[in-house]
C-alpha atoms as a PDB file:
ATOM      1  CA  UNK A   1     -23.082  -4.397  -4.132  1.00  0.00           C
ATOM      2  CA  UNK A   2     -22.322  -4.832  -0.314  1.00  0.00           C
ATOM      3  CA  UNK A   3     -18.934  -6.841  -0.493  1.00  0.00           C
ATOM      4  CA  UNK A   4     -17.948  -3.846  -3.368  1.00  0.00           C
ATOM      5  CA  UNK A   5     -18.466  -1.113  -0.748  1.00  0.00           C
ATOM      6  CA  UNK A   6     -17.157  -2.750   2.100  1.00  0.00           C
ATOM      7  CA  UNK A   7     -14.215  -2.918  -0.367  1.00  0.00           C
ATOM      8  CA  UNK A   8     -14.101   0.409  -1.131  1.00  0.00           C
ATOM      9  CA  UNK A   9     -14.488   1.366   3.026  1.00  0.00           C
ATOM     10  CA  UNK A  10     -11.718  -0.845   3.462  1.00  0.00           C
ATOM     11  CA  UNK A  11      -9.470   0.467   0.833  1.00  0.00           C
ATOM     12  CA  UNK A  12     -10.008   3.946   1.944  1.00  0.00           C
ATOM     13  CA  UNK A  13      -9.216   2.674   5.572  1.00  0.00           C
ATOM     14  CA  UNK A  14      -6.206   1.761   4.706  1.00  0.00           C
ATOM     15  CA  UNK A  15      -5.027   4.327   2.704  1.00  0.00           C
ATOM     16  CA  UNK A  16      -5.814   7.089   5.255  1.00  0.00           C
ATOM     17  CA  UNK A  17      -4.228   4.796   8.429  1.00  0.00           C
ATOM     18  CA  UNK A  18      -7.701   4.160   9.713  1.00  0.00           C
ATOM     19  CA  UNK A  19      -6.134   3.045  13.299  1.00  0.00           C
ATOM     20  CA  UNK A  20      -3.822   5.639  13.806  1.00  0.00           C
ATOM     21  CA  UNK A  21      -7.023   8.252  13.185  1.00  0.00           C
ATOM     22  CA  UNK A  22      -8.765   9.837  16.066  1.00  0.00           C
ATOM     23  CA  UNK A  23     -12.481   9.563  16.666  1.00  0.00           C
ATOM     24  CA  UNK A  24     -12.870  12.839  15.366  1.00  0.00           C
ATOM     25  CA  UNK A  25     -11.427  12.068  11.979  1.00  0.00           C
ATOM     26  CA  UNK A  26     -13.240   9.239  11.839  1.00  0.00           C
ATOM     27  CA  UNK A  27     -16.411  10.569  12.988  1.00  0.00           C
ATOM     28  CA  UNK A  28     -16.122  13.020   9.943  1.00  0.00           C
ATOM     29  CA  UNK A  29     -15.199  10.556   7.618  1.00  0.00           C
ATOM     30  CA  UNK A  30     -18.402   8.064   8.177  1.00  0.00           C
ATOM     31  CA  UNK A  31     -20.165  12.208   7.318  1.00  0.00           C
ATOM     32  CA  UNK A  32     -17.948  12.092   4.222  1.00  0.00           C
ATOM     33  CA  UNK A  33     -18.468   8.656   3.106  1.00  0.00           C
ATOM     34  CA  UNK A  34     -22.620   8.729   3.421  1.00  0.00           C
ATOM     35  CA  UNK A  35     -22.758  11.400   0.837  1.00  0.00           C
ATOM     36  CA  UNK A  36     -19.766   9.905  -1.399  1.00  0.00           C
ATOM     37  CA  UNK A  37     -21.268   8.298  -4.476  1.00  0.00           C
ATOM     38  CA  UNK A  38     -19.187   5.071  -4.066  1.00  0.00           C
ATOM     39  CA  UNK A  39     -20.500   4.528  -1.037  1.00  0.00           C
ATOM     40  CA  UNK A  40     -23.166   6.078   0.339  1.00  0.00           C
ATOM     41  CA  UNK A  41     -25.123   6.486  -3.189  1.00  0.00           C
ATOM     42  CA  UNK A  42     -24.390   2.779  -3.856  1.00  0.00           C
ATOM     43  CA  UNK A  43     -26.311   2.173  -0.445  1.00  0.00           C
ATOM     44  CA  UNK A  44     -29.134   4.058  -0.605  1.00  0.00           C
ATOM     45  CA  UNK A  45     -32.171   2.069  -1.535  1.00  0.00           C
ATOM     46  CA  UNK A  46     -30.615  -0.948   0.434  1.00  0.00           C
ATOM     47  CA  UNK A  47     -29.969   1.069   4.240  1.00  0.00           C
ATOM     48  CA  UNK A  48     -31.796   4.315   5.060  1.00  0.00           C
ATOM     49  CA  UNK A  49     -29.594   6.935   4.856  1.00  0.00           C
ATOM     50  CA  UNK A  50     -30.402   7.687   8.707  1.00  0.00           C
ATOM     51  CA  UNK A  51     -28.469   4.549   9.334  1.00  0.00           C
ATOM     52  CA  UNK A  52     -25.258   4.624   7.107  1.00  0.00           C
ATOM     53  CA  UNK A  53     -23.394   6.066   9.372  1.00  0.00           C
ATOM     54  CA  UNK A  54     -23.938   3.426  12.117  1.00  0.00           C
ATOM     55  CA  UNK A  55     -24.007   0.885   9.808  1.00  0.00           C
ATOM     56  CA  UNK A  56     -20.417   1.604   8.463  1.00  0.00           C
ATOM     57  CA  UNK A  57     -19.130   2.138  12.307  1.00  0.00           C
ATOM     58  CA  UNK A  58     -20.961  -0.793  13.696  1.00  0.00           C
ATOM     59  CA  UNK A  59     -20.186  -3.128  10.741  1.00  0.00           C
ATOM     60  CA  UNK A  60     -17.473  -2.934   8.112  1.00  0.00           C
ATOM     61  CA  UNK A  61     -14.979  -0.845  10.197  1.00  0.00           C
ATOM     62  CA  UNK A  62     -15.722  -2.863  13.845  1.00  0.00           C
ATOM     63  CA  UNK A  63     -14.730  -5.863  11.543  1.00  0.00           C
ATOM     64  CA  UNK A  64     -11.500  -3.761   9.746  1.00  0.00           C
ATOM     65  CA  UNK A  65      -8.980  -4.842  12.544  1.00  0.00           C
ATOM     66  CA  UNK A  66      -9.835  -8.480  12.545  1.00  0.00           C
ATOM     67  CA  UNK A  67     -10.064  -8.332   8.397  1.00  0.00           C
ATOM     68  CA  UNK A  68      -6.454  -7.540   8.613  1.00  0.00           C
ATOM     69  CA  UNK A  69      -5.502 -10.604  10.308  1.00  0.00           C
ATOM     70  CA  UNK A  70      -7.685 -12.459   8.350  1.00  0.00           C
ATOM     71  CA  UNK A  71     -10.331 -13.245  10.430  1.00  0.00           C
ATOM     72  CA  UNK A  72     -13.988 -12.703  10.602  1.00  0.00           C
ATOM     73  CA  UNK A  73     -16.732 -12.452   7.840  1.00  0.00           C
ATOM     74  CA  UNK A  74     -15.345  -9.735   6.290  1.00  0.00           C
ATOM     75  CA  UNK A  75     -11.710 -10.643   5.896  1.00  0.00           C
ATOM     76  CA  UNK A  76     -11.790 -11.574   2.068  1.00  0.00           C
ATOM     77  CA  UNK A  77     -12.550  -7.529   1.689  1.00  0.00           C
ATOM     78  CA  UNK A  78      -9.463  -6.043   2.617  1.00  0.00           C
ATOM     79  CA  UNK A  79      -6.555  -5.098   0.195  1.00  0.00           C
ATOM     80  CA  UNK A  80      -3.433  -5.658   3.106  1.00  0.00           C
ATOM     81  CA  UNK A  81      -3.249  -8.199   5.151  1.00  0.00           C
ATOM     82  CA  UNK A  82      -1.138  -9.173   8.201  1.00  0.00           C
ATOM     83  CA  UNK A  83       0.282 -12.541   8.564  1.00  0.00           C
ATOM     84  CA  UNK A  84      -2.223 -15.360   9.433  1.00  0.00           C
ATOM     85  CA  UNK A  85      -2.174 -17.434  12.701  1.00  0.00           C
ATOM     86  CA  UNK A  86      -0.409 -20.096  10.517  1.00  0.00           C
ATOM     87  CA  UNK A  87       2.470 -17.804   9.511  1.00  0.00           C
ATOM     88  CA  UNK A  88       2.775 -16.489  13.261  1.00  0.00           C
ATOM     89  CA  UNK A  89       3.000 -19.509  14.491  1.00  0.00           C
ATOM     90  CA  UNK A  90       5.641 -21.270  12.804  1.00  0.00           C
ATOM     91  CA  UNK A  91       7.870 -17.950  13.043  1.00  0.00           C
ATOM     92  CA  UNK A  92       7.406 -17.843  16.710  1.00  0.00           C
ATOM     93  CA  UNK A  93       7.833 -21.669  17.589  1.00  0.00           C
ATOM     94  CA  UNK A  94       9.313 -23.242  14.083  1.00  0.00           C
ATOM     95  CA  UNK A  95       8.101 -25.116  11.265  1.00  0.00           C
ATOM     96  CA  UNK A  96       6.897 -28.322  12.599  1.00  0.00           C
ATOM     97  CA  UNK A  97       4.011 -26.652  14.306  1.00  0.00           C
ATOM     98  CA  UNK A  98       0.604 -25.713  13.172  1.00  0.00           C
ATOM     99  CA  UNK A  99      -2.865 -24.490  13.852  1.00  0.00           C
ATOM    100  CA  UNK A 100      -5.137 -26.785  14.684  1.00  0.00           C
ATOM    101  CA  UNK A 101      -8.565 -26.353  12.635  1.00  0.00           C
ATOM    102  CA  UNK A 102     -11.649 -24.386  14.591  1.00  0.00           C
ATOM    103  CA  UNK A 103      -9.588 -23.236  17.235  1.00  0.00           C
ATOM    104  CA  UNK A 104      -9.275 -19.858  15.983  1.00  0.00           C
ATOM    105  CA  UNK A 105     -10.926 -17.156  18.140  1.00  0.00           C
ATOM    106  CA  UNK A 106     -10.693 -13.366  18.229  1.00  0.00           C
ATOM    107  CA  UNK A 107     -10.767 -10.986  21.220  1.00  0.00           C
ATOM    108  CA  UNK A 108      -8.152 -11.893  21.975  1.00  0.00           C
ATOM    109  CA  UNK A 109      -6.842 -13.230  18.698  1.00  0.00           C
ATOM    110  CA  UNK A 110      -5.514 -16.643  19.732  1.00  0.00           C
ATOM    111  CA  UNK A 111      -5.571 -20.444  18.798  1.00  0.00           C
ATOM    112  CA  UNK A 112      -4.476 -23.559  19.338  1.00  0.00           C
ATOM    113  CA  UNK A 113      -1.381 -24.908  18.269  1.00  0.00           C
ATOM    114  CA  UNK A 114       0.632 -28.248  17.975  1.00  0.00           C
ATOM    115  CA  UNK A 115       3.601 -29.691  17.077  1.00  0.00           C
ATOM    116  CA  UNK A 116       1.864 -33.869  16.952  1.00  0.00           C
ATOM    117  CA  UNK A 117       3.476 -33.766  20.685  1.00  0.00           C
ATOM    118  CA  UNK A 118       3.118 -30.453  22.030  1.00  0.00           C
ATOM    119  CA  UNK A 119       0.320 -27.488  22.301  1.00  0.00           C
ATOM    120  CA  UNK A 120      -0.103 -24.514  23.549  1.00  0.00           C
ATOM    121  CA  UNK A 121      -2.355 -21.543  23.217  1.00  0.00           C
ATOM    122  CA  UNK A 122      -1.320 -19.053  21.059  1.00  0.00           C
ATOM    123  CA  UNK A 123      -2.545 -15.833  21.570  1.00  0.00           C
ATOM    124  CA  UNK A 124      -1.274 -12.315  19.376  1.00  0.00           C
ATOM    125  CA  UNK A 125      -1.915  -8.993  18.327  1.00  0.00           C
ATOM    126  CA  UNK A 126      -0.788  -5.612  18.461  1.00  0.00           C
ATOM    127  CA  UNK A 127       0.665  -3.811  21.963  1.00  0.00           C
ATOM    128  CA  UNK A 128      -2.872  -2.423  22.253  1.00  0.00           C
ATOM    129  CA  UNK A 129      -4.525  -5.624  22.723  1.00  0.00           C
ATOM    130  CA  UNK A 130      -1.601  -6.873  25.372  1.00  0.00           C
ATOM    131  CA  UNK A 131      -3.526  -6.728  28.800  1.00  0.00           C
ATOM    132  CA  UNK A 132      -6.225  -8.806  26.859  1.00  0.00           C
ATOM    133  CA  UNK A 133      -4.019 -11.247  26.063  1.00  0.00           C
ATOM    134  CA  UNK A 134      -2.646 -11.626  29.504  1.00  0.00           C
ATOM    135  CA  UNK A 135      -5.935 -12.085  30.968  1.00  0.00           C
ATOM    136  CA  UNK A 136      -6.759 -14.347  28.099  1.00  0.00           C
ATOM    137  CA  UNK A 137      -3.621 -16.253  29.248  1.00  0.00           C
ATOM    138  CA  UNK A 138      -4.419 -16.271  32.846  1.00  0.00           C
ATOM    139  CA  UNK A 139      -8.032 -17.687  31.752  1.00  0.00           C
ATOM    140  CA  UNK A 140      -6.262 -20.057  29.621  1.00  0.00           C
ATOM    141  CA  UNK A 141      -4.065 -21.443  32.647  1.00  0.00           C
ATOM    142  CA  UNK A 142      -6.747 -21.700  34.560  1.00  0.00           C
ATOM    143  CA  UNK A 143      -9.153 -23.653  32.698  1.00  0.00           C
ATOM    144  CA  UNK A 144      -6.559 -26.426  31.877  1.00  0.00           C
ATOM    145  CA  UNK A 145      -6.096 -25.231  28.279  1.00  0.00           C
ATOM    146  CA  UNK A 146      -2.358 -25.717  26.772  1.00  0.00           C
ATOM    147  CA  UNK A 147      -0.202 -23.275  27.856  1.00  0.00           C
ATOM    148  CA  UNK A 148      -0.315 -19.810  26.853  1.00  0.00           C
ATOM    149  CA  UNK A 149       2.440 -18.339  24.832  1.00  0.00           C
ATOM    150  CA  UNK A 150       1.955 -14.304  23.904  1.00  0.00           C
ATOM    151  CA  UNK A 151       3.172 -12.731  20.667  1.00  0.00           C
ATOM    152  CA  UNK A 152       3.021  -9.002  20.212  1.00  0.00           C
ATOM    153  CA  UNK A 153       2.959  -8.080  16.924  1.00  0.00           C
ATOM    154  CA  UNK A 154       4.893  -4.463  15.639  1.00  0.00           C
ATOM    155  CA  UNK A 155       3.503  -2.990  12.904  1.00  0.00           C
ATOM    156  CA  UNK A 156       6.701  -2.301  10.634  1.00  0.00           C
ATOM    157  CA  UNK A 157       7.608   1.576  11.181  1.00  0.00           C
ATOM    158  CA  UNK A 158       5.859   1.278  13.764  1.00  0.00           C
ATOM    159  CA  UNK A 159       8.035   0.454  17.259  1.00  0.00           C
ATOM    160  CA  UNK A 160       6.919  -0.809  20.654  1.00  0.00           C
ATOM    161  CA  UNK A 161       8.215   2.036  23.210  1.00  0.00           C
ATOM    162  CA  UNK A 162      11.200   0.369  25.379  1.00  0.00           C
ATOM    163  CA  UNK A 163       9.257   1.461  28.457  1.00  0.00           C
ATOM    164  CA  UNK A 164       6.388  -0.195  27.102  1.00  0.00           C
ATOM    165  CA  UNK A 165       8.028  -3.372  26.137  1.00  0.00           C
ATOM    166  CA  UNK A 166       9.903  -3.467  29.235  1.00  0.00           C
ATOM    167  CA  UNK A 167       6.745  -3.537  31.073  1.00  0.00           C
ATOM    168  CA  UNK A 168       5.042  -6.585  29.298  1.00  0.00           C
ATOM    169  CA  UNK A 169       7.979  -8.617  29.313  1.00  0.00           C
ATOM    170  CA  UNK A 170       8.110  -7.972  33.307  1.00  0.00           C
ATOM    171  CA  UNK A 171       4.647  -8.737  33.475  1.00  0.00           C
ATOM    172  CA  UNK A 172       5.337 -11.753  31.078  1.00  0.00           C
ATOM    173  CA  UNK A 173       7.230 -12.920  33.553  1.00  0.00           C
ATOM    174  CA  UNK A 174       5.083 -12.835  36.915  1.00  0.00           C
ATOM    175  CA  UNK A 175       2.833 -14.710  35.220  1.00  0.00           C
ATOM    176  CA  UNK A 176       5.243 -17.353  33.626  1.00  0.00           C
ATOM    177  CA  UNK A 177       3.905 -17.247  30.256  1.00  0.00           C
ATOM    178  CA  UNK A 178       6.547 -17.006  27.456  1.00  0.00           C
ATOM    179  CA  UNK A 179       6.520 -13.807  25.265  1.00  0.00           C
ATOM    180  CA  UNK A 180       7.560 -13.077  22.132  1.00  0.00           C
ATOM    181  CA  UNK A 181       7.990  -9.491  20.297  1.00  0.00           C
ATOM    182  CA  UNK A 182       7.916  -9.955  16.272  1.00  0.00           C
ATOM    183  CA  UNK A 183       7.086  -7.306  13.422  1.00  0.00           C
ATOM    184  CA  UNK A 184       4.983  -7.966  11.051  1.00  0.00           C
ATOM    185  CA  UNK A 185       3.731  -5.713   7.696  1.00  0.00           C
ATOM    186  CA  UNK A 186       0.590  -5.847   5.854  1.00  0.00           C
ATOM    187  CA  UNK A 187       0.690  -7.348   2.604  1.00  0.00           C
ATOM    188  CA  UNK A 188      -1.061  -6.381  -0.552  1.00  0.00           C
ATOM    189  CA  UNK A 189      -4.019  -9.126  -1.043  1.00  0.00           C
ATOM    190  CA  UNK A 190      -6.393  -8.920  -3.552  1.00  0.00           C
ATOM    191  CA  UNK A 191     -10.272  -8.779  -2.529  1.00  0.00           C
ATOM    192  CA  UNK A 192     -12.304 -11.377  -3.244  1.00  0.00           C
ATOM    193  CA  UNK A 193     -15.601  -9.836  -4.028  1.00  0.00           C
END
């Protein structure tokens, strides 16, 4: 019953645009959704209905992001999907590399990658997420991890501002860590209830 409304949040999420929504049509949503049937009715007698509301904010949809990418408890829920670390990281640096196993993180997304003779830390996500990744990258540097390399990730439709763009790659720069700029589009995935 949970993994069929997180489902259902999920599906709605992405059919309304969920991060291109502002907190006030989202805060009225969560209002909608506790008294929808589907949801809400399916949850009463399992989460007080005091608590739907914060358990849909501070749950499934905290988790939607990283579902997207794949990643997280919750990621076998969604019904689009962005390309995986894997896929990102052999369009970025080719082929013969890889992700190494466990070194998946989040907040930043990043991992560890390697080519049998080469590695470096890979860290993406969308231009939102960019000054994480740059102090990720610093941290990275500075604890002696493999070198940081940054991918921003463009929604399709959805361009980087030059201005904006111009900026990172600048910043890219001071810092010496290689950037990239790719565009990705979620997929249709089936969810695995």
């Amino acid at each position: 019953m949970r993994n069929e409304v997180i489902s259902e949040v999920y599906r709605r999420a992405d059919d309304l645009d969920w991060p291109a929504l502002t907190d006030q049509e989202r805060s009225s949503l969560y209002d909608a959704w506790v008294k929808d049937p589907d949801i809400g009715g399916k949850l009463v007698g399992h989460i007080p209905a005091s608590r739907m509301r914060v358990w849909l904010k501070d749950g499934p949809l905290k988790e939607f992001t990283r579902a997207r990418w794949g990643l997280g408890p919750l990621a076998h829920l969604v019904s689009r999907r962005y390309p995986g670390p894997q896929e990102l990281v052999q369009r970025i640096l080719g082929t013969d590399w890889s992700v190494l196993n466990a070194s998946i993180k989040i907040k930043p997304n990043r991992c560890t990658a390697s080519n049998f003779t080469k590695r470096t830390t890979f860290l993406w996500g969308l231009s939102s997420s960019f000054d994480s990744m740059v102090t990720c990258a610093l941290h990275a540097i500075a604890d002696g991890q493999p070198d940081p390399l940054i991918t921003v990730t463009i929604e399709q439709g959805r361009p980087v501002p030059k201005d904006e763009k111009a900026v990172q790659k600048k910043i890219a720069a001071r810092i010496g860590v290689p950037l990239h700029h790719t565009t990705v589009r979620l997929r249709p995935v089936t969810p695995a209830l």
